[in-house]
Every structure is written in C-alpha cells, then in structure tokens.
C-alpha atoms as a PDB file:
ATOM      1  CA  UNK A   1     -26.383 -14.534  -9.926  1.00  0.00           C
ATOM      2  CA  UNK A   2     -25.772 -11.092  -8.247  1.00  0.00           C
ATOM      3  CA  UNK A   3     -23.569 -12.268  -6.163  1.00  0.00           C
ATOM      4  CA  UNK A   4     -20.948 -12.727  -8.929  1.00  0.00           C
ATOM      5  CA  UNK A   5     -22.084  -9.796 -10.840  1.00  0.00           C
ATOM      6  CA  UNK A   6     -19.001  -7.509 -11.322  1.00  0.00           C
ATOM      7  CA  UNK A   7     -19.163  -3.249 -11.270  1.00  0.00           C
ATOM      8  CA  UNK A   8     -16.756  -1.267 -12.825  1.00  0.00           C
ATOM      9  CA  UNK A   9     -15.380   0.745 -10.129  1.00  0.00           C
ATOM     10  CA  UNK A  10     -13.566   3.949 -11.481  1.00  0.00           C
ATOM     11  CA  UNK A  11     -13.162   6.150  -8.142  1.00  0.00           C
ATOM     12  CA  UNK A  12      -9.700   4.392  -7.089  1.00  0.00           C
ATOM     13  CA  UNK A  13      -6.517   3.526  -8.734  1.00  0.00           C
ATOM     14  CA  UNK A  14      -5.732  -0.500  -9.759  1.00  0.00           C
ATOM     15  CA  UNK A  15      -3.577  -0.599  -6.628  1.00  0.00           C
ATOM     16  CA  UNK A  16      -6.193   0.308  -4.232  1.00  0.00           C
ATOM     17  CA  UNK A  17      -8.448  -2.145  -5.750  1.00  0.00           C
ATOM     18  CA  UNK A  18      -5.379  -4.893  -5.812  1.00  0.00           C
ATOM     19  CA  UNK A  19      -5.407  -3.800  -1.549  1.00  0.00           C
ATOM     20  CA  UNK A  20      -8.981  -4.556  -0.434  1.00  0.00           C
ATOM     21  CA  UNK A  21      -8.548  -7.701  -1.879  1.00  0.00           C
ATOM     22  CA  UNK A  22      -6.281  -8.692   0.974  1.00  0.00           C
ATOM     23  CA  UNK A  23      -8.931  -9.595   4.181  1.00  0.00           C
ATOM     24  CA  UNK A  24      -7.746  -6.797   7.153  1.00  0.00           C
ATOM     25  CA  UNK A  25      -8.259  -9.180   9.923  1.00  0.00           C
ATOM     26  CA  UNK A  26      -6.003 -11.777   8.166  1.00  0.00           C
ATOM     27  CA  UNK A  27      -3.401  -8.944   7.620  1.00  0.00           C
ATOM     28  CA  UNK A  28      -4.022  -7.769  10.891  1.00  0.00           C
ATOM     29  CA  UNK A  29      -3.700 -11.056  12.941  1.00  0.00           C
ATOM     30  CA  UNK A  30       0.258 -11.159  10.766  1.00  0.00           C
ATOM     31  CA  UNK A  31       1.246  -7.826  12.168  1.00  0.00           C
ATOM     32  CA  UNK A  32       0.154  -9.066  15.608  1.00  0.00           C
ATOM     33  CA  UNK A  33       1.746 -12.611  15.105  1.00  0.00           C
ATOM     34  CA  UNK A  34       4.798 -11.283  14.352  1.00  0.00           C
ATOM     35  CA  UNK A  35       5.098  -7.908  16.132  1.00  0.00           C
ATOM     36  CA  UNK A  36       5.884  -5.880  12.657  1.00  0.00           C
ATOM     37  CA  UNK A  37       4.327  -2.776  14.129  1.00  0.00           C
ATOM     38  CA  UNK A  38       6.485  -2.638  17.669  1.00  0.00           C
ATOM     39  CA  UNK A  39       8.749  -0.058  17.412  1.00  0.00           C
ATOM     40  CA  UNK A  40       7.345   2.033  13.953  1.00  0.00           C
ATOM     41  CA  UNK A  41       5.748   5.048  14.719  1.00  0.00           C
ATOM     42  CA  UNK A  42       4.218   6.419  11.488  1.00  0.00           C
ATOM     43  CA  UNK A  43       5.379   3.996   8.533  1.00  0.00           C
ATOM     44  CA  UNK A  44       3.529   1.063   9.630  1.00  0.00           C
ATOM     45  CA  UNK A  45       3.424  -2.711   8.135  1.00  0.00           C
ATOM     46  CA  UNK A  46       0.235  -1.531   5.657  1.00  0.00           C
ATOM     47  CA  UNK A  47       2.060   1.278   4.667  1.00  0.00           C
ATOM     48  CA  UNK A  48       4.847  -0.815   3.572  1.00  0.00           C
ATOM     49  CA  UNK A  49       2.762  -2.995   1.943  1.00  0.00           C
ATOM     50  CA  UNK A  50       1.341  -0.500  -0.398  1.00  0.00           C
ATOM     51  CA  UNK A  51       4.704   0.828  -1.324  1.00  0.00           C
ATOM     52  CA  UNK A  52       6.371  -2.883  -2.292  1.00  0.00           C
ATOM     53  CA  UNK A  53       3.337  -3.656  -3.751  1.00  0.00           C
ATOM     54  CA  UNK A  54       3.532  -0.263  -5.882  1.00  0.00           C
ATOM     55  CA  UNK A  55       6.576  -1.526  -6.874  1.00  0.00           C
ATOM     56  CA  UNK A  56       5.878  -4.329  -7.848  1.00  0.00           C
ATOM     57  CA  UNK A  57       3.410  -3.197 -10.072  1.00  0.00           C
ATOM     58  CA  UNK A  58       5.027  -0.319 -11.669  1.00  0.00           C
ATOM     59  CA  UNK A  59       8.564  -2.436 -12.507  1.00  0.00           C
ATOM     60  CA  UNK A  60      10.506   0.069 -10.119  1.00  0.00           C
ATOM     61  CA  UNK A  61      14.072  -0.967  -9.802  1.00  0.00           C
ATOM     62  CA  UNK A  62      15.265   1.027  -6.981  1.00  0.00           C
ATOM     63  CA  UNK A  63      13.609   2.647  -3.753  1.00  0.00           C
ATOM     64  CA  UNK A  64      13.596   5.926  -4.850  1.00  0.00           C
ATOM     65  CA  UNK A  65      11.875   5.203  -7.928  1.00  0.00           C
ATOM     66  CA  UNK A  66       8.921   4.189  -5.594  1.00  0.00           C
ATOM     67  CA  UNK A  67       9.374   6.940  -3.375  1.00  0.00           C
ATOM     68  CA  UNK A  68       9.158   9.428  -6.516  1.00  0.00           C
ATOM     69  CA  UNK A  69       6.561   7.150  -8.085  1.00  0.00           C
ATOM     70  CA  UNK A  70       4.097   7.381  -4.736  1.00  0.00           C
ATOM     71  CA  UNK A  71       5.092  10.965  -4.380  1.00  0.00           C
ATOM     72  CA  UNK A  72       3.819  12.141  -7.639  1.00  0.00           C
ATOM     73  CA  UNK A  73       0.368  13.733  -6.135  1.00  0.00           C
ATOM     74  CA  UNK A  74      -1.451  14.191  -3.019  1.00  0.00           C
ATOM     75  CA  UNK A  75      -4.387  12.912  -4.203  1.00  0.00           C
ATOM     76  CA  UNK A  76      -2.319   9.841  -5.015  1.00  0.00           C
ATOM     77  CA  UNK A  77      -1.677   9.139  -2.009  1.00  0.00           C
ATOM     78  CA  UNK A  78      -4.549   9.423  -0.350  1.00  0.00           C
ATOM     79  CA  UNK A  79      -6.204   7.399  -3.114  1.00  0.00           C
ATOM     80  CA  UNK A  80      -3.431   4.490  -1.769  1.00  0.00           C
ATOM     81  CA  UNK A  81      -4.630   4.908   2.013  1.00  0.00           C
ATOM     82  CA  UNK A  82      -1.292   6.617   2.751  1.00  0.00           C
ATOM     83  CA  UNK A  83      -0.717   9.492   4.866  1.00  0.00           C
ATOM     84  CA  UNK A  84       2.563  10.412   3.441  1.00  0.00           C
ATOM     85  CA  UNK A  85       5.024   9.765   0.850  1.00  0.00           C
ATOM     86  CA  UNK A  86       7.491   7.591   1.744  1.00  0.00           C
ATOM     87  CA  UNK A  87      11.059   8.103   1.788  1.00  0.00           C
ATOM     88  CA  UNK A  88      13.861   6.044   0.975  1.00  0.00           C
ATOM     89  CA  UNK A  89      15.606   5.949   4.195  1.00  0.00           C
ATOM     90  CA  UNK A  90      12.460   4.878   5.837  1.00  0.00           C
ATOM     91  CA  UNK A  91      11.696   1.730   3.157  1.00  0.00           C
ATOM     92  CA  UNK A  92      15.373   0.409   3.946  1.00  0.00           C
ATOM     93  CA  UNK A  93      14.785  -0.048   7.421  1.00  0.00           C
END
C-alpha cells in the first residue's frame, strides 16, 4: 500500500504540482513532433504552458491579467519553473 500512499507536499504552489503531473518525455517528444521550439529563443513551449495553464486556473480574462498575475513575485516565479515574467506581447505570438 505505499505505493498509493499520498504526502502533503507544501514547498510548491498548486500549479507546480498540477505541472509534474504532465510526463516530460511525453511533452518533450510534442515539442519535437511539431517543431514548437524552432524559432523561440527564451519563451519556450513549457514556458507557455505554465502561463495558459495559470490562466486557466486563476479565471484570467485577458493576457495581461496573467502577465501581472505571474509577475506578482520572484519567488513566484521561480516556484513555476520560469525564468521570467512573461509579457503580453510575447504570449500573443
């Protein structure tokens, strides 16, 4: 039975959680599949990912309420696995 035994895990946010939850090399094999990564330089596929699902999540309406909502601490959003904030012209792309 400790297989399905279930921690509490406190040290990151719902989102974060919500994330690993997602297998990398399935995500991984997408963004080679269909080339999603080609010509980004910093605000890659994960990265836009996090920010819909953030969304999502926190019933934002518009893209600058997630760019405000992600933006609200540093240690936000490193807790998220982000290395920035993103900004609105960069989600519309």
């Amino acid at each position: 039975m400790s297989l399905f035994r279930r921690t509490k895990n406190n040290d990151k946010p719902i989102i974060r959680q919500i994330l690993e939850l997602i297998p990398n090399y399935l995500l991984n094999q997408s963004i080679k599949k269909y080339q999603s990564d080609k010509y980004c330089h910093k605000y890659k596929t994960k990265d836009q990912l996090t920010a819909l699902l953030f969304g999502q999540l926190s019933k934002c309406t518009t893209l600058t309420d997630i760019s405000v909502g992600i933006g609200v601490s540093e240690t936000f959003i490193k807790d998220l696995g982000l290395q920035q904030s993103p900004a609105k012209s960069t989600m519309r792309e």
